[in-house]
N, C-alpha and C. Protein backbone atom coordinates (compact mmCIF):
# COMPACT_ATOMS: atom_id res chain seq x y z
N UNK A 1 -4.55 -7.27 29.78
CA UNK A 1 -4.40 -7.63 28.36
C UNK A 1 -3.88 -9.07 28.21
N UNK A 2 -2.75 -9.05 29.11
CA UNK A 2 -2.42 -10.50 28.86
C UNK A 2 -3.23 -12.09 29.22
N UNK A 3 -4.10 -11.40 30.39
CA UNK A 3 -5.23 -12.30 30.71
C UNK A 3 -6.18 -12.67 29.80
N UNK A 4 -6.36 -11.54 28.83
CA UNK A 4 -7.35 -11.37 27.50
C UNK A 4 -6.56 -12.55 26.80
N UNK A 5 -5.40 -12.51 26.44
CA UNK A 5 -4.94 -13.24 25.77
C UNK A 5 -5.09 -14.80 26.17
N UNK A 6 -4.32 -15.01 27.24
CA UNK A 6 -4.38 -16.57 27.81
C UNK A 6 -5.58 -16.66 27.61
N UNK A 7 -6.98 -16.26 27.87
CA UNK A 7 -8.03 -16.64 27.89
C UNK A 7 -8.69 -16.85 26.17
N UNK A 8 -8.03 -16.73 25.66
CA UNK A 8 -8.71 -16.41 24.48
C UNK A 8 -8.31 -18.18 23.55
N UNK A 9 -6.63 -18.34 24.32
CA UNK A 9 -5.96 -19.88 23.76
C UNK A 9 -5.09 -19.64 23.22
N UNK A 10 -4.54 -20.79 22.35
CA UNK A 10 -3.88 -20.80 21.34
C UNK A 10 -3.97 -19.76 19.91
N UNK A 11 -5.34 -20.10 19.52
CA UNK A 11 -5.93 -18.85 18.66
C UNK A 11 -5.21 -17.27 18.31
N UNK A 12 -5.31 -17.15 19.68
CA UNK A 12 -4.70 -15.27 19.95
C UNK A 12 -3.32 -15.19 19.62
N UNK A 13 -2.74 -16.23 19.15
CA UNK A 13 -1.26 -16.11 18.69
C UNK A 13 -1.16 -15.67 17.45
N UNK A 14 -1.82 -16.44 16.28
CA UNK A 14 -2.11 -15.63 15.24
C UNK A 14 -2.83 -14.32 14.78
N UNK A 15 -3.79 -14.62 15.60
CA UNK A 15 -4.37 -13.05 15.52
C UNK A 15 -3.80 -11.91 16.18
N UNK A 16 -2.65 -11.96 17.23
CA UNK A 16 -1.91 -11.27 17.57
C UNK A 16 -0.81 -11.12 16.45
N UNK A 17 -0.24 -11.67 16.14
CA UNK A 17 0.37 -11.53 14.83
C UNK A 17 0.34 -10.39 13.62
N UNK A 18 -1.23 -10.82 13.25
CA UNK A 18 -2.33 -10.15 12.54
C UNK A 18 -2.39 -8.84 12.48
N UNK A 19 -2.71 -8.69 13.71
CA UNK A 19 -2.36 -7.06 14.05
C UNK A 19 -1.38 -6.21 14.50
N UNK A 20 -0.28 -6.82 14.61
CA UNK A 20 1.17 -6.60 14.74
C UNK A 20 1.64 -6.17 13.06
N UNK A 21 1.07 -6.72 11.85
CA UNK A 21 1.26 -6.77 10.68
C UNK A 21 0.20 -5.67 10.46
N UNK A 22 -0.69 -5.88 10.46
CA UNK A 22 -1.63 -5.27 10.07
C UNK A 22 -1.30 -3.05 10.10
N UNK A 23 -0.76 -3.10 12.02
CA UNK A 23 -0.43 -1.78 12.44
C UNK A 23 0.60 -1.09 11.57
N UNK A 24 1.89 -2.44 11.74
CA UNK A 24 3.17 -2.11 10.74
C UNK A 24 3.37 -1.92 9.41
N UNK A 25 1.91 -2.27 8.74
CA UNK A 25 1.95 -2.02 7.04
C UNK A 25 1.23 -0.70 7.31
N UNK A 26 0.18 -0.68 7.90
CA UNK A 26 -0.52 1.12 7.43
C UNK A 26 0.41 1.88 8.15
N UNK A 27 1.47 2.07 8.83
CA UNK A 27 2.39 2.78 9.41
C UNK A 27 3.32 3.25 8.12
N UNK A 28 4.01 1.99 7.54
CA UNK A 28 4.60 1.88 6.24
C UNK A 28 4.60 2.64 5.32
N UNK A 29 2.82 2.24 4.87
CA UNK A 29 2.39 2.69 3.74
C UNK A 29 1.78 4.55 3.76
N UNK A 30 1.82 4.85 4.94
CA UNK A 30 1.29 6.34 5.50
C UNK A 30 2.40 6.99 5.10
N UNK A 31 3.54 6.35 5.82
CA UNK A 31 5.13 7.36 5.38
C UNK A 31 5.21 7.16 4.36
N UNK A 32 5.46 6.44 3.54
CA UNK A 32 5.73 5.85 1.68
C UNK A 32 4.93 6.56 1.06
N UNK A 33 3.51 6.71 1.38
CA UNK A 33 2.72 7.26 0.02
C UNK A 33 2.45 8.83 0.42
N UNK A 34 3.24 9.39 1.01
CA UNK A 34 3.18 10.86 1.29
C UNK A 34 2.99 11.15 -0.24
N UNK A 35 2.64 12.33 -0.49
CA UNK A 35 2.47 12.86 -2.19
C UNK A 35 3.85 13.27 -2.05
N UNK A 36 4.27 14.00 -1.21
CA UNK A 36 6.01 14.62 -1.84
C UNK A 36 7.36 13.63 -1.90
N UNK A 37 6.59 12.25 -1.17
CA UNK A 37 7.74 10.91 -1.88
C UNK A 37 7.03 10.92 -3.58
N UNK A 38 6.13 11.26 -3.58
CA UNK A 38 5.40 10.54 -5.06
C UNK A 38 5.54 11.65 -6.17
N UNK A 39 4.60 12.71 -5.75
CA UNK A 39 4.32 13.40 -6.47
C UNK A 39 4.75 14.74 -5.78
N UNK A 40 6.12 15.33 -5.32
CA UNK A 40 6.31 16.16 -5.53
C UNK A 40 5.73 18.01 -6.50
N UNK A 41 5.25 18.54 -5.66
CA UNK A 41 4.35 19.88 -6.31
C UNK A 41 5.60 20.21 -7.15
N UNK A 42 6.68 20.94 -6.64
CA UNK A 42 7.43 22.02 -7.48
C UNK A 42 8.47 20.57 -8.91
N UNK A 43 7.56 19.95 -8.92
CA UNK A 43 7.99 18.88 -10.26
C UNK A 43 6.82 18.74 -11.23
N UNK A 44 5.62 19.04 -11.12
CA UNK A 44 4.83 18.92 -11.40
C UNK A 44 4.36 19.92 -13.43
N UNK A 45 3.85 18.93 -13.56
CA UNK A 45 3.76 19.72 -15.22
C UNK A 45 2.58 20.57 -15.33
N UNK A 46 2.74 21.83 -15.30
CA UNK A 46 1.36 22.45 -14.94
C UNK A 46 1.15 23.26 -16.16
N UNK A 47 -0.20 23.68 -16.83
CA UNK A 47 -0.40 24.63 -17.36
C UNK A 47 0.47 25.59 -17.19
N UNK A 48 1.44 26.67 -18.06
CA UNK A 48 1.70 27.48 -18.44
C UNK A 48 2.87 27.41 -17.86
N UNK A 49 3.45 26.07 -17.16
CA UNK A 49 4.75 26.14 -16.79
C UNK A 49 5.90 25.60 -17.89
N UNK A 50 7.15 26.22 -17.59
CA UNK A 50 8.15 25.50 -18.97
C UNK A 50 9.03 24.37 -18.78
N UNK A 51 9.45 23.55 -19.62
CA UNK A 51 9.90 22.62 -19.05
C UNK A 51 11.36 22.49 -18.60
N UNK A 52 12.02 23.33 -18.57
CA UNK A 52 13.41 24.19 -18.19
C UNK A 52 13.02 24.39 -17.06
N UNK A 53 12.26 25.11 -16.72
CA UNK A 53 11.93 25.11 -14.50
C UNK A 53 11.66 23.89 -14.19
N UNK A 54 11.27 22.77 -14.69
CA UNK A 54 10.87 21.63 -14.51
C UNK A 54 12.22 20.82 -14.19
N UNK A 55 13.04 20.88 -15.49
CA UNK A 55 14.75 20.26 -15.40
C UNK A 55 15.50 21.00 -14.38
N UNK A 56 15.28 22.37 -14.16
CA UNK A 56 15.95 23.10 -13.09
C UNK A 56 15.80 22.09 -11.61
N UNK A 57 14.63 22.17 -11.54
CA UNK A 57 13.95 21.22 -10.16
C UNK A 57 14.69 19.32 -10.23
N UNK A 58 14.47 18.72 -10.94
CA UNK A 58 14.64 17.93 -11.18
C UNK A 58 16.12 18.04 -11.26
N UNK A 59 17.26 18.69 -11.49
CA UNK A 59 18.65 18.81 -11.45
C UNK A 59 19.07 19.11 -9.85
N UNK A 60 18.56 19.83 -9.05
CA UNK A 60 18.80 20.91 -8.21
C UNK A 60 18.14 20.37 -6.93
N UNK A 61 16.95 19.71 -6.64
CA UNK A 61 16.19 19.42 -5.59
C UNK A 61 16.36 17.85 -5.40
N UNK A 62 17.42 17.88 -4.69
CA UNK A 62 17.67 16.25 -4.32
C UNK A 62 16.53 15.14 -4.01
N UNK A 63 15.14 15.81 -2.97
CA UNK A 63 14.23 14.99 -2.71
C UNK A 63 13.05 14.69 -3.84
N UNK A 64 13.19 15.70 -4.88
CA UNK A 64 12.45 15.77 -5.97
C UNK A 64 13.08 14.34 -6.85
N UNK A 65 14.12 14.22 -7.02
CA UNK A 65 14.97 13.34 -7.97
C UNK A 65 14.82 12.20 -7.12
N UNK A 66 14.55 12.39 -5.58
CA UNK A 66 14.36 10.37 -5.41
C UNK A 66 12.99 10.42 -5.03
N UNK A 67 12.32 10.76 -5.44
CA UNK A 67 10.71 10.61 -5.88
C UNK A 67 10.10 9.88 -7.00
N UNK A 68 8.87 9.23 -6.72
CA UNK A 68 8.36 8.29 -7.76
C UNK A 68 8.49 9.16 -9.33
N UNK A 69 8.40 10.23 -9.25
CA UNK A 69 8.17 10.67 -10.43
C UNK A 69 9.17 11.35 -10.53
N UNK A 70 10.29 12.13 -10.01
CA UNK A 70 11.10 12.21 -10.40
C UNK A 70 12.51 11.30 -10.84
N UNK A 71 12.58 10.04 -10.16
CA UNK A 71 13.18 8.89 -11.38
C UNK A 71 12.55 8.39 -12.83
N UNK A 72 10.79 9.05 -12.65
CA UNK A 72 10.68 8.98 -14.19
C UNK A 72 10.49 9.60 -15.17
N UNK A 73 10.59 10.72 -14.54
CA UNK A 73 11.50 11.87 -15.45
C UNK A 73 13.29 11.71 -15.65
N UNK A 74 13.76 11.55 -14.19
CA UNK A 74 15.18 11.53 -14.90
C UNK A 74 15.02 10.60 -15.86
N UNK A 75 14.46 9.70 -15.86
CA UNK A 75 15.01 8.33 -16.74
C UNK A 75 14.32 8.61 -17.87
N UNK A 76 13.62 9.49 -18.16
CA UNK A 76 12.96 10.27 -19.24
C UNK A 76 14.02 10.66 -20.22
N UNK A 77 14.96 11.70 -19.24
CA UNK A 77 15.79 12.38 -19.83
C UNK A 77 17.38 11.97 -19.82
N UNK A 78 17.05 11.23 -19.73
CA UNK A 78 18.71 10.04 -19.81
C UNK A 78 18.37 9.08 -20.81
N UNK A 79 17.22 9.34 -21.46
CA UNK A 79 17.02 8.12 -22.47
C UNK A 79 16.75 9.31 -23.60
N UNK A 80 16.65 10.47 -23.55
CA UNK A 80 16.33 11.84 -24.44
C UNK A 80 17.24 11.32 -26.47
N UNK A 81 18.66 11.22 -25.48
CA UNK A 81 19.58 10.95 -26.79
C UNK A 81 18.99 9.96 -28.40
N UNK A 82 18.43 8.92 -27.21
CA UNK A 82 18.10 7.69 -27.91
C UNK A 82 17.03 7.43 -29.03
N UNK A 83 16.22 9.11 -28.57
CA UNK A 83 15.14 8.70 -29.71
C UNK A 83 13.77 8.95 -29.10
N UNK A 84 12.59 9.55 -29.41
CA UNK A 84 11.09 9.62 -29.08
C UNK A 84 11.23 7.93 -28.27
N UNK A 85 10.61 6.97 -29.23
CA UNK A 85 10.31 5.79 -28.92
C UNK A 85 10.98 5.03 -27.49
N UNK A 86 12.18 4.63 -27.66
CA UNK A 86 13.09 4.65 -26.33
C UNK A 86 12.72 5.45 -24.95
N UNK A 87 12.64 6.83 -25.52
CA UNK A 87 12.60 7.52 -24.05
C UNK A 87 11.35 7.11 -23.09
N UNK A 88 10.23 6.73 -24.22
CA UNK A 88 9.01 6.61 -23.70
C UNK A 88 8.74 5.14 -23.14
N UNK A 89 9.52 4.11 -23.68
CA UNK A 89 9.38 2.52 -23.31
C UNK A 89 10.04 2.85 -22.09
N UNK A 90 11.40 3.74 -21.87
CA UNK A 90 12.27 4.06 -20.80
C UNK A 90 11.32 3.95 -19.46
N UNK A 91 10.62 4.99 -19.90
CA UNK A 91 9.67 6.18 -18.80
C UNK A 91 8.61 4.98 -18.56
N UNK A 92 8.16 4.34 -19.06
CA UNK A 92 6.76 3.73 -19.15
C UNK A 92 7.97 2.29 -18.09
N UNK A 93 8.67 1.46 -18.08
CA UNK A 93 9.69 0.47 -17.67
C UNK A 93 9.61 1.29 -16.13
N UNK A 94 10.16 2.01 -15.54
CA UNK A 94 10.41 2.98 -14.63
C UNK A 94 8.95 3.09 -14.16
N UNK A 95 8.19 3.47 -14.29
CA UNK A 95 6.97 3.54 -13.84
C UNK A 95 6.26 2.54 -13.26
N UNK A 96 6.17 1.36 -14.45
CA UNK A 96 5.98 0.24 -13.78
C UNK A 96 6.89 -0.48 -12.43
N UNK A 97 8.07 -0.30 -12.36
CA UNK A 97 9.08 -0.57 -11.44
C UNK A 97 8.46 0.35 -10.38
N UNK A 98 8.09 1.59 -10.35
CA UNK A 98 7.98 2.54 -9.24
C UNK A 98 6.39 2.01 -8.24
N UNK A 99 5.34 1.97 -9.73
CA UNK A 99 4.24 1.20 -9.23
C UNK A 99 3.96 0.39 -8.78
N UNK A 100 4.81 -0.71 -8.88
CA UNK A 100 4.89 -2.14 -8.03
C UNK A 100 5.63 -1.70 -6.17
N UNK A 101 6.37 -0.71 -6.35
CA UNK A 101 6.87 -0.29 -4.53
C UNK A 101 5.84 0.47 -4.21
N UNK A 102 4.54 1.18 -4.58
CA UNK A 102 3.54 1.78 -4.43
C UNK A 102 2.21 1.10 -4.00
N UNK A 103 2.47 -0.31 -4.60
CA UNK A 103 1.91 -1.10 -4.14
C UNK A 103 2.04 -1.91 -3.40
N UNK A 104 2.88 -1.83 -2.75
CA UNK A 104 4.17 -3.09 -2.14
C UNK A 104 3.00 -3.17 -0.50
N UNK A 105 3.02 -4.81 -0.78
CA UNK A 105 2.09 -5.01 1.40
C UNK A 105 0.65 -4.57 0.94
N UNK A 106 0.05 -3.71 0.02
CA UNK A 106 -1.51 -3.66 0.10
C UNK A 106 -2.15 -4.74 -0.48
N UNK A 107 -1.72 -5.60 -0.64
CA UNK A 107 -2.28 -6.66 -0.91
C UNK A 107 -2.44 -7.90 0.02
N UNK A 108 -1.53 -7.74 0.38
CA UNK A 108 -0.85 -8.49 2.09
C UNK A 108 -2.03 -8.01 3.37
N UNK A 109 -2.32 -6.41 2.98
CA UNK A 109 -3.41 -6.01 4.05
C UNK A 109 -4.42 -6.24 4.00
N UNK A 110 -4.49 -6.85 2.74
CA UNK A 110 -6.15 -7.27 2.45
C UNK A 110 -6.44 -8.45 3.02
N UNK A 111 -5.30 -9.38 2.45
CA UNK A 111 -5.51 -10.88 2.82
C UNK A 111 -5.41 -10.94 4.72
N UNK A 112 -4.86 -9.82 5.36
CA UNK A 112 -5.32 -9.72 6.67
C UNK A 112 -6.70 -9.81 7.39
N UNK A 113 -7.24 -8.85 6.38
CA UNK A 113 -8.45 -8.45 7.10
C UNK A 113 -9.46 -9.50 6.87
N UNK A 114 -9.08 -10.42 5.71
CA UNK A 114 -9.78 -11.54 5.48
C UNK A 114 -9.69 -12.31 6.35
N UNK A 115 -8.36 -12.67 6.60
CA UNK A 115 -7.93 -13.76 7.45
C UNK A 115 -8.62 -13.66 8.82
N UNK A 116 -8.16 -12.57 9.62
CA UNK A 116 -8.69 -12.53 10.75
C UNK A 116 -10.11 -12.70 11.28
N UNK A 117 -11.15 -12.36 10.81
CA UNK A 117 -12.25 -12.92 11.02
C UNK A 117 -12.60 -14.27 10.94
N UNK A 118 -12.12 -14.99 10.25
CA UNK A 118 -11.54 -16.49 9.57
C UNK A 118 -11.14 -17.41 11.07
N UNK A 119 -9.91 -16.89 11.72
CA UNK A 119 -9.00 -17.26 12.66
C UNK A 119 -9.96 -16.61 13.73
N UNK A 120 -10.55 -15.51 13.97
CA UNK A 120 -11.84 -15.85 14.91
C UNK A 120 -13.08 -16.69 14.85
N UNK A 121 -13.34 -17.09 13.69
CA UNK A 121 -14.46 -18.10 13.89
C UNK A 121 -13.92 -19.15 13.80
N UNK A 122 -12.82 -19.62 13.88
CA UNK A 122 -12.01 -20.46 13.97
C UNK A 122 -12.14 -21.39 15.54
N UNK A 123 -11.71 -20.05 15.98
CA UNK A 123 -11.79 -19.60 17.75
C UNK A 123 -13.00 -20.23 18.22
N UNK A 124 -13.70 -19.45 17.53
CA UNK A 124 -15.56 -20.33 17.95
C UNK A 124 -15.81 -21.26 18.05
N UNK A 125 -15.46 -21.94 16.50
CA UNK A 125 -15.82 -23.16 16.87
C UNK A 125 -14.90 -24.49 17.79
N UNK A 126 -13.96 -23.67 18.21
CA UNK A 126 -13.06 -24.61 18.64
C UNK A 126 -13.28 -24.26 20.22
N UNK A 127 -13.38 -22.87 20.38
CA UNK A 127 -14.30 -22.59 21.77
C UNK A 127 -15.62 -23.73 22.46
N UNK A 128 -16.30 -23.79 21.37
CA UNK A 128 -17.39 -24.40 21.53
C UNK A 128 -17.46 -26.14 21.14
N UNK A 129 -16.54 -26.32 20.83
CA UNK A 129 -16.21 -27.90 20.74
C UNK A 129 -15.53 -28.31 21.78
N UNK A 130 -14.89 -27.52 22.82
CA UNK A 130 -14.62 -27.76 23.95
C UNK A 130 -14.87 -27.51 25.47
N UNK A 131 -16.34 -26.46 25.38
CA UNK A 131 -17.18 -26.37 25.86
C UNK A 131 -18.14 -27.46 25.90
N UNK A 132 -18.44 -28.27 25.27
CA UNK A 132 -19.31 -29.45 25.15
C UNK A 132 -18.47 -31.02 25.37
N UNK A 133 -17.07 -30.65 24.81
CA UNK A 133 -16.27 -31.93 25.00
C UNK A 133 -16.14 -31.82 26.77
N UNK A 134 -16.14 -31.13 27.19
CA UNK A 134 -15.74 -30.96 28.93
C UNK A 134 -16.79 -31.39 29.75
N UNK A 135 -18.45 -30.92 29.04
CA UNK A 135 -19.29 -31.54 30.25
C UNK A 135 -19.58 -32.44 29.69
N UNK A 136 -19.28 -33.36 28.31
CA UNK A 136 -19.57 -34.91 28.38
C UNK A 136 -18.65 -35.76 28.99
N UNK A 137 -17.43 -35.30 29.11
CA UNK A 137 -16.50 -36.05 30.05
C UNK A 137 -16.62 -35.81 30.81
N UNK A 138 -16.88 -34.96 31.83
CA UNK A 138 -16.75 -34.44 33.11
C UNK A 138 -17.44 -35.83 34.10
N UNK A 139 -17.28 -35.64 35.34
CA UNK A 139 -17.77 -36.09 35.96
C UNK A 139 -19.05 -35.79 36.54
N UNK A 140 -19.46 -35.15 36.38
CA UNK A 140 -20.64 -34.13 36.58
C UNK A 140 -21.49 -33.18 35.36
N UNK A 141 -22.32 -32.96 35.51
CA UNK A 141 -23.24 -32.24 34.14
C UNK A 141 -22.89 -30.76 34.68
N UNK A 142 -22.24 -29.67 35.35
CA UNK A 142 -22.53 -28.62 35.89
C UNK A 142 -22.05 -28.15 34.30
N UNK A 143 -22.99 -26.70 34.17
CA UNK A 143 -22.75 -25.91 33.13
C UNK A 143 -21.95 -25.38 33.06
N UNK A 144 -21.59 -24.84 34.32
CA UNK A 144 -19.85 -23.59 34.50
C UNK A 144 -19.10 -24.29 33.86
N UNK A 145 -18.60 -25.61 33.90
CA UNK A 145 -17.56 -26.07 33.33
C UNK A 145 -17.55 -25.26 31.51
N UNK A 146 -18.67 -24.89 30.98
CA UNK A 146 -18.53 -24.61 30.03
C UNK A 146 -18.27 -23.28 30.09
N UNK A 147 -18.05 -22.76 30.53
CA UNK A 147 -17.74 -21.20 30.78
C UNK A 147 -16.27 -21.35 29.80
N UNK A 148 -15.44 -21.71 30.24
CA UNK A 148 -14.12 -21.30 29.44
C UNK A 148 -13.90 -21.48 28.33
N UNK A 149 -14.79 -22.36 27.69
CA UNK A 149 -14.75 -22.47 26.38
C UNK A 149 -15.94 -21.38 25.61
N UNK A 150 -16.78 -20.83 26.07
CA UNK A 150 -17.48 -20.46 25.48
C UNK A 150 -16.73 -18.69 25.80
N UNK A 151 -16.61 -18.62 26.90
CA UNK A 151 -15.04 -17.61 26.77
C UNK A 151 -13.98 -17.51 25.54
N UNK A 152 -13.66 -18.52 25.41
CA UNK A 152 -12.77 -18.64 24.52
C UNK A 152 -13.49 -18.39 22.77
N UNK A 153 -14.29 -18.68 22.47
CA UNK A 153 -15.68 -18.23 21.28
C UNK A 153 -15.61 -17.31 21.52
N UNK A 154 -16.01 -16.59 22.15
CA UNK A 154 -16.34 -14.71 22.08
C UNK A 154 -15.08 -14.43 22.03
N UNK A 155 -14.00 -14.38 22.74
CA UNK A 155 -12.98 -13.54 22.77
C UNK A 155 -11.97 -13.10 21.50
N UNK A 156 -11.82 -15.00 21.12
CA UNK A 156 -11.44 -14.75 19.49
C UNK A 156 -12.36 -14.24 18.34
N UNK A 157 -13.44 -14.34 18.45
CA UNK A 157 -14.37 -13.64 17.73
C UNK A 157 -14.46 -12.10 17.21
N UNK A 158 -14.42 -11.17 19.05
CA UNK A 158 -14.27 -10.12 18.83
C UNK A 158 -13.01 -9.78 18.42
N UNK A 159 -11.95 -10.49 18.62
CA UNK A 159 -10.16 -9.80 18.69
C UNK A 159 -10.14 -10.19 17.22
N UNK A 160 -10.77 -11.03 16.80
CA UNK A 160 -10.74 -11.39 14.92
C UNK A 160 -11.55 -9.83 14.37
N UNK A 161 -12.63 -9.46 14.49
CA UNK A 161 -13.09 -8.77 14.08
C UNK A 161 -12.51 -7.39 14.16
N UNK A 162 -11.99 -7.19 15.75
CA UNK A 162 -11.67 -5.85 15.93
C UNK A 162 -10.35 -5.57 14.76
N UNK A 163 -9.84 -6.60 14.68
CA UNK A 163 -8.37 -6.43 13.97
C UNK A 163 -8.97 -6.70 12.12
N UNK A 164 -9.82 -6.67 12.01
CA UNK A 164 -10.01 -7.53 10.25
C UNK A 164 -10.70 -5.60 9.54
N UNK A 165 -11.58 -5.47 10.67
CA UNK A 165 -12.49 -4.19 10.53
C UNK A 165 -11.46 -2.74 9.99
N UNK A 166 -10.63 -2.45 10.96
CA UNK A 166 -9.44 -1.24 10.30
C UNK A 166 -8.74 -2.04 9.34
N UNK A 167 -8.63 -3.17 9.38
CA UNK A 167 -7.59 -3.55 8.42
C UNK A 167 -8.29 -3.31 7.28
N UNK A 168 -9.19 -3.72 6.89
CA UNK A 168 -10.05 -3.76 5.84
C UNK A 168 -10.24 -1.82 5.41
N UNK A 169 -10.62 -1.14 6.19
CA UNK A 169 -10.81 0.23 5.93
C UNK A 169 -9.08 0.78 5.26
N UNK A 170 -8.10 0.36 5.89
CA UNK A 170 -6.84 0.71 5.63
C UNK A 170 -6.20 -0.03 4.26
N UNK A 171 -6.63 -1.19 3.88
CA UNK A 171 -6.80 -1.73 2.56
C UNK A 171 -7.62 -0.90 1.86
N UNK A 172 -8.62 -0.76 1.99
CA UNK A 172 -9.41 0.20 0.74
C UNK A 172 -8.54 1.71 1.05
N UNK A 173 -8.06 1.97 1.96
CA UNK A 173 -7.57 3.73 1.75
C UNK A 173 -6.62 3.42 0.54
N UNK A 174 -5.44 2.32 1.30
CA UNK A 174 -4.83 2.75 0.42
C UNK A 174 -4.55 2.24 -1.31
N UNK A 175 -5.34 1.64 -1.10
CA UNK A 175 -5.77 1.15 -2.84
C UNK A 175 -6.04 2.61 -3.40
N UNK A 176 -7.25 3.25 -2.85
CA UNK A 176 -7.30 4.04 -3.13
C UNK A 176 -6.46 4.77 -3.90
N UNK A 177 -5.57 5.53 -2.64
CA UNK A 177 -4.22 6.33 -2.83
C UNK A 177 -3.49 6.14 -4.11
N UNK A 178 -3.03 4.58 -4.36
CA UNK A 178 -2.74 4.22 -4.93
C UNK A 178 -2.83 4.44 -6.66
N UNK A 179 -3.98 4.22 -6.73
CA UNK A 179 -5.25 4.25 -8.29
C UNK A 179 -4.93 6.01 -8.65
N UNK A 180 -5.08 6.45 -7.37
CA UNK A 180 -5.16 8.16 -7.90
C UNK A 180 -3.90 8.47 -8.11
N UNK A 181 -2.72 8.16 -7.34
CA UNK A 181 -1.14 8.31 -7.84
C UNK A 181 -0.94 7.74 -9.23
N UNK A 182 -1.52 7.03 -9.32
CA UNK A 182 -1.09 6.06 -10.95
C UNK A 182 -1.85 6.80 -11.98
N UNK A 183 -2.93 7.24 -11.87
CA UNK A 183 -3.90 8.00 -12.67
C UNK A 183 -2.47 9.88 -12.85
N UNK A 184 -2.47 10.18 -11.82
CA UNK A 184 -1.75 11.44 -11.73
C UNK A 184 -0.27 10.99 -12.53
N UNK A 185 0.29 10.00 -12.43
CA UNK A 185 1.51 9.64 -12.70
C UNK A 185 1.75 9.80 -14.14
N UNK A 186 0.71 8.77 -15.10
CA UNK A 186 1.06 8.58 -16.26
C UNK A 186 0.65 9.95 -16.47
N UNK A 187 -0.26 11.08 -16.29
CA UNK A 187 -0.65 12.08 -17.40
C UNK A 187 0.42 12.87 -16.95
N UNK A 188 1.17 13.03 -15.92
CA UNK A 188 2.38 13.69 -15.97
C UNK A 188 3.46 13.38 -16.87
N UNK A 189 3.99 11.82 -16.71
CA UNK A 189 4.51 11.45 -17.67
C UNK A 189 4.96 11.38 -19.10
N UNK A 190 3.45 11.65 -19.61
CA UNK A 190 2.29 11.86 -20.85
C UNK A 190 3.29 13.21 -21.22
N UNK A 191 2.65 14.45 -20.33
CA UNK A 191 3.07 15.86 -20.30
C UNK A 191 4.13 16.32 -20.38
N UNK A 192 5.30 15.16 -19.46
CA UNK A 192 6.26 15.76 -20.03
C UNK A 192 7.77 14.84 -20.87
N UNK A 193 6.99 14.23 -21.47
CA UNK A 193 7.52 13.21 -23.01
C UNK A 193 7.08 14.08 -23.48
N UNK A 194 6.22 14.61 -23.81
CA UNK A 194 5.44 15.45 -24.84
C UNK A 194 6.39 16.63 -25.22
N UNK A 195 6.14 17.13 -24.08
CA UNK A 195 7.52 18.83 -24.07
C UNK A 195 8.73 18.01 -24.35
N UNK A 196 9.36 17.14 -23.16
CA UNK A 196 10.41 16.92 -24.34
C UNK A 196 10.81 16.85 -25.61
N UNK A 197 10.25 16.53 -26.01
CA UNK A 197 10.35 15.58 -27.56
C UNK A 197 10.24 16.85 -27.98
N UNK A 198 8.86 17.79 -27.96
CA UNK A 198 8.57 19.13 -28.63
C UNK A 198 9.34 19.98 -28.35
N UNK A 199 10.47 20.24 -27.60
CA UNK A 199 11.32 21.67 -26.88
C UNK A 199 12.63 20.96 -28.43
N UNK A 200 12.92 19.54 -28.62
CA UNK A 200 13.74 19.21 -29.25
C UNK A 200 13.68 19.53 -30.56
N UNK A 201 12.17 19.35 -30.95
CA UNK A 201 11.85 19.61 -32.77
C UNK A 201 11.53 20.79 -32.66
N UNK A 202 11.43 21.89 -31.72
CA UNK A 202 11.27 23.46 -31.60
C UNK A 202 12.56 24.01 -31.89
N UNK A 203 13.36 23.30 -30.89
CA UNK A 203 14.83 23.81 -31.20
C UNK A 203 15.54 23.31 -32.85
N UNK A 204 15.19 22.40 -32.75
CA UNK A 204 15.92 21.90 -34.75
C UNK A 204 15.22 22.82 -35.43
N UNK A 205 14.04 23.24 -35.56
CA UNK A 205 13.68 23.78 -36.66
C UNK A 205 14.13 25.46 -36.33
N UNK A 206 14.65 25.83 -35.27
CA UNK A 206 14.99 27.07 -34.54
C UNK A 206 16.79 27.38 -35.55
N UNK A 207 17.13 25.96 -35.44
CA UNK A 207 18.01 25.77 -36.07
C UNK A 207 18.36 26.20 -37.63
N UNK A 208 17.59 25.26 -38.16
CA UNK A 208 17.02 25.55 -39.74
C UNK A 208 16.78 27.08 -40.00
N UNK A 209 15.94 27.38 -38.94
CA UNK A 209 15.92 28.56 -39.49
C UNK A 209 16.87 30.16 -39.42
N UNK A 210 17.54 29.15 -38.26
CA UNK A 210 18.72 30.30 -38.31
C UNK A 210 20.00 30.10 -39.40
């Protein structure tokens, strides 16, 4: 491996880099975007569930409460006092804050996978500008002399590609991931502002009428 490297130049420093970054963000982002950091099931606003088992969970289940969606529910219901309007700028503030660490480095993985193919043809042509600079100086026309440079072209070439190719697949996963957590997020959100607000004007008029 390390011969791969020396042979490859200067080049292979960055692109070693590359994929040192590249490994350590989808590692990252695999543990981080688990659904039960995000989206926790037994928090979840489901058909025919009430929103009292919901606060039960959310009071009671410590890993539920440091979950993407369960800080925006608590902060849902810590802003309850203040008013419909409030609770919801609350919840909607919080979300955005949660969505930006959800996104955190996939953008960084993209500009990897760009890069690296970039920094291999980089390689190439610098392979091959010194493959030709060697047998016009040389003392001799022999072709081998060009061997190491044209070594040096392929090697960064492929080590650009091999590293740009998953990177690129691991950028689109987790965009992916991403889009569908945010899609799932707000209609939860949505669901349960909604019950709040409604369990409150259920109970006043429960009031009234008692």
């Amino acid at each position: 491996m390390w011969e791969l490297v020396k042979a490859g130049g200067w080049l292979m420093l960055p692109l070693v880099l590359c994929s040192i970054f590249t490994v350590a963000i989808s590692v990252e982002r695999l543990i981080r975007l688990k659904s039960s950091l995000v989206l926790p099931k037994n928090l979840l606003m489901k058909k025919g569930r009430s929103l009292d088992s919901v606060l039960d969970v959310l009071e009671k289940d410590k890993e539920a409460q440091q979950s993407t969606l369960g800080y925006i529910f608590q902060d849902g219901v810590d802003a309850f006092p203040h008013g419909e309007e409030y609770a919801r700028a609350q919840m909607e503030a919080t979300a955005s804050r949660e969505i930006g660490y959800l996104e955190k480095y996939i953008n960084f993985l993209g500009t990897l996978s760009a890069v690296a193919p970039l920094l291999g043809l980089l390689g190439t042509v610098v392979g091959i500008i010194e493959s030709f600079l060697v047998l016009d100086l040389g003392s001799n026309s022999n072709p081998a002399m060009m061997i190491p440079g044209i070594s040096k072209a392929l090697i960064t070439t492929a080590v650009g590609m091999v590293i740009a190719i998953p990177a690129l697949f691991a950028y689109r996963y987790f965009q992916r991931v991403v889009q569908v957590y945010i899609a799932e997020l707000e209609q939860q959100s949505t669901l349960f502002h909604a019950a709040l607000f409604y369990q409150k004007h259920d109970q006043a008029n429960q009031k009234k009428a008692g």
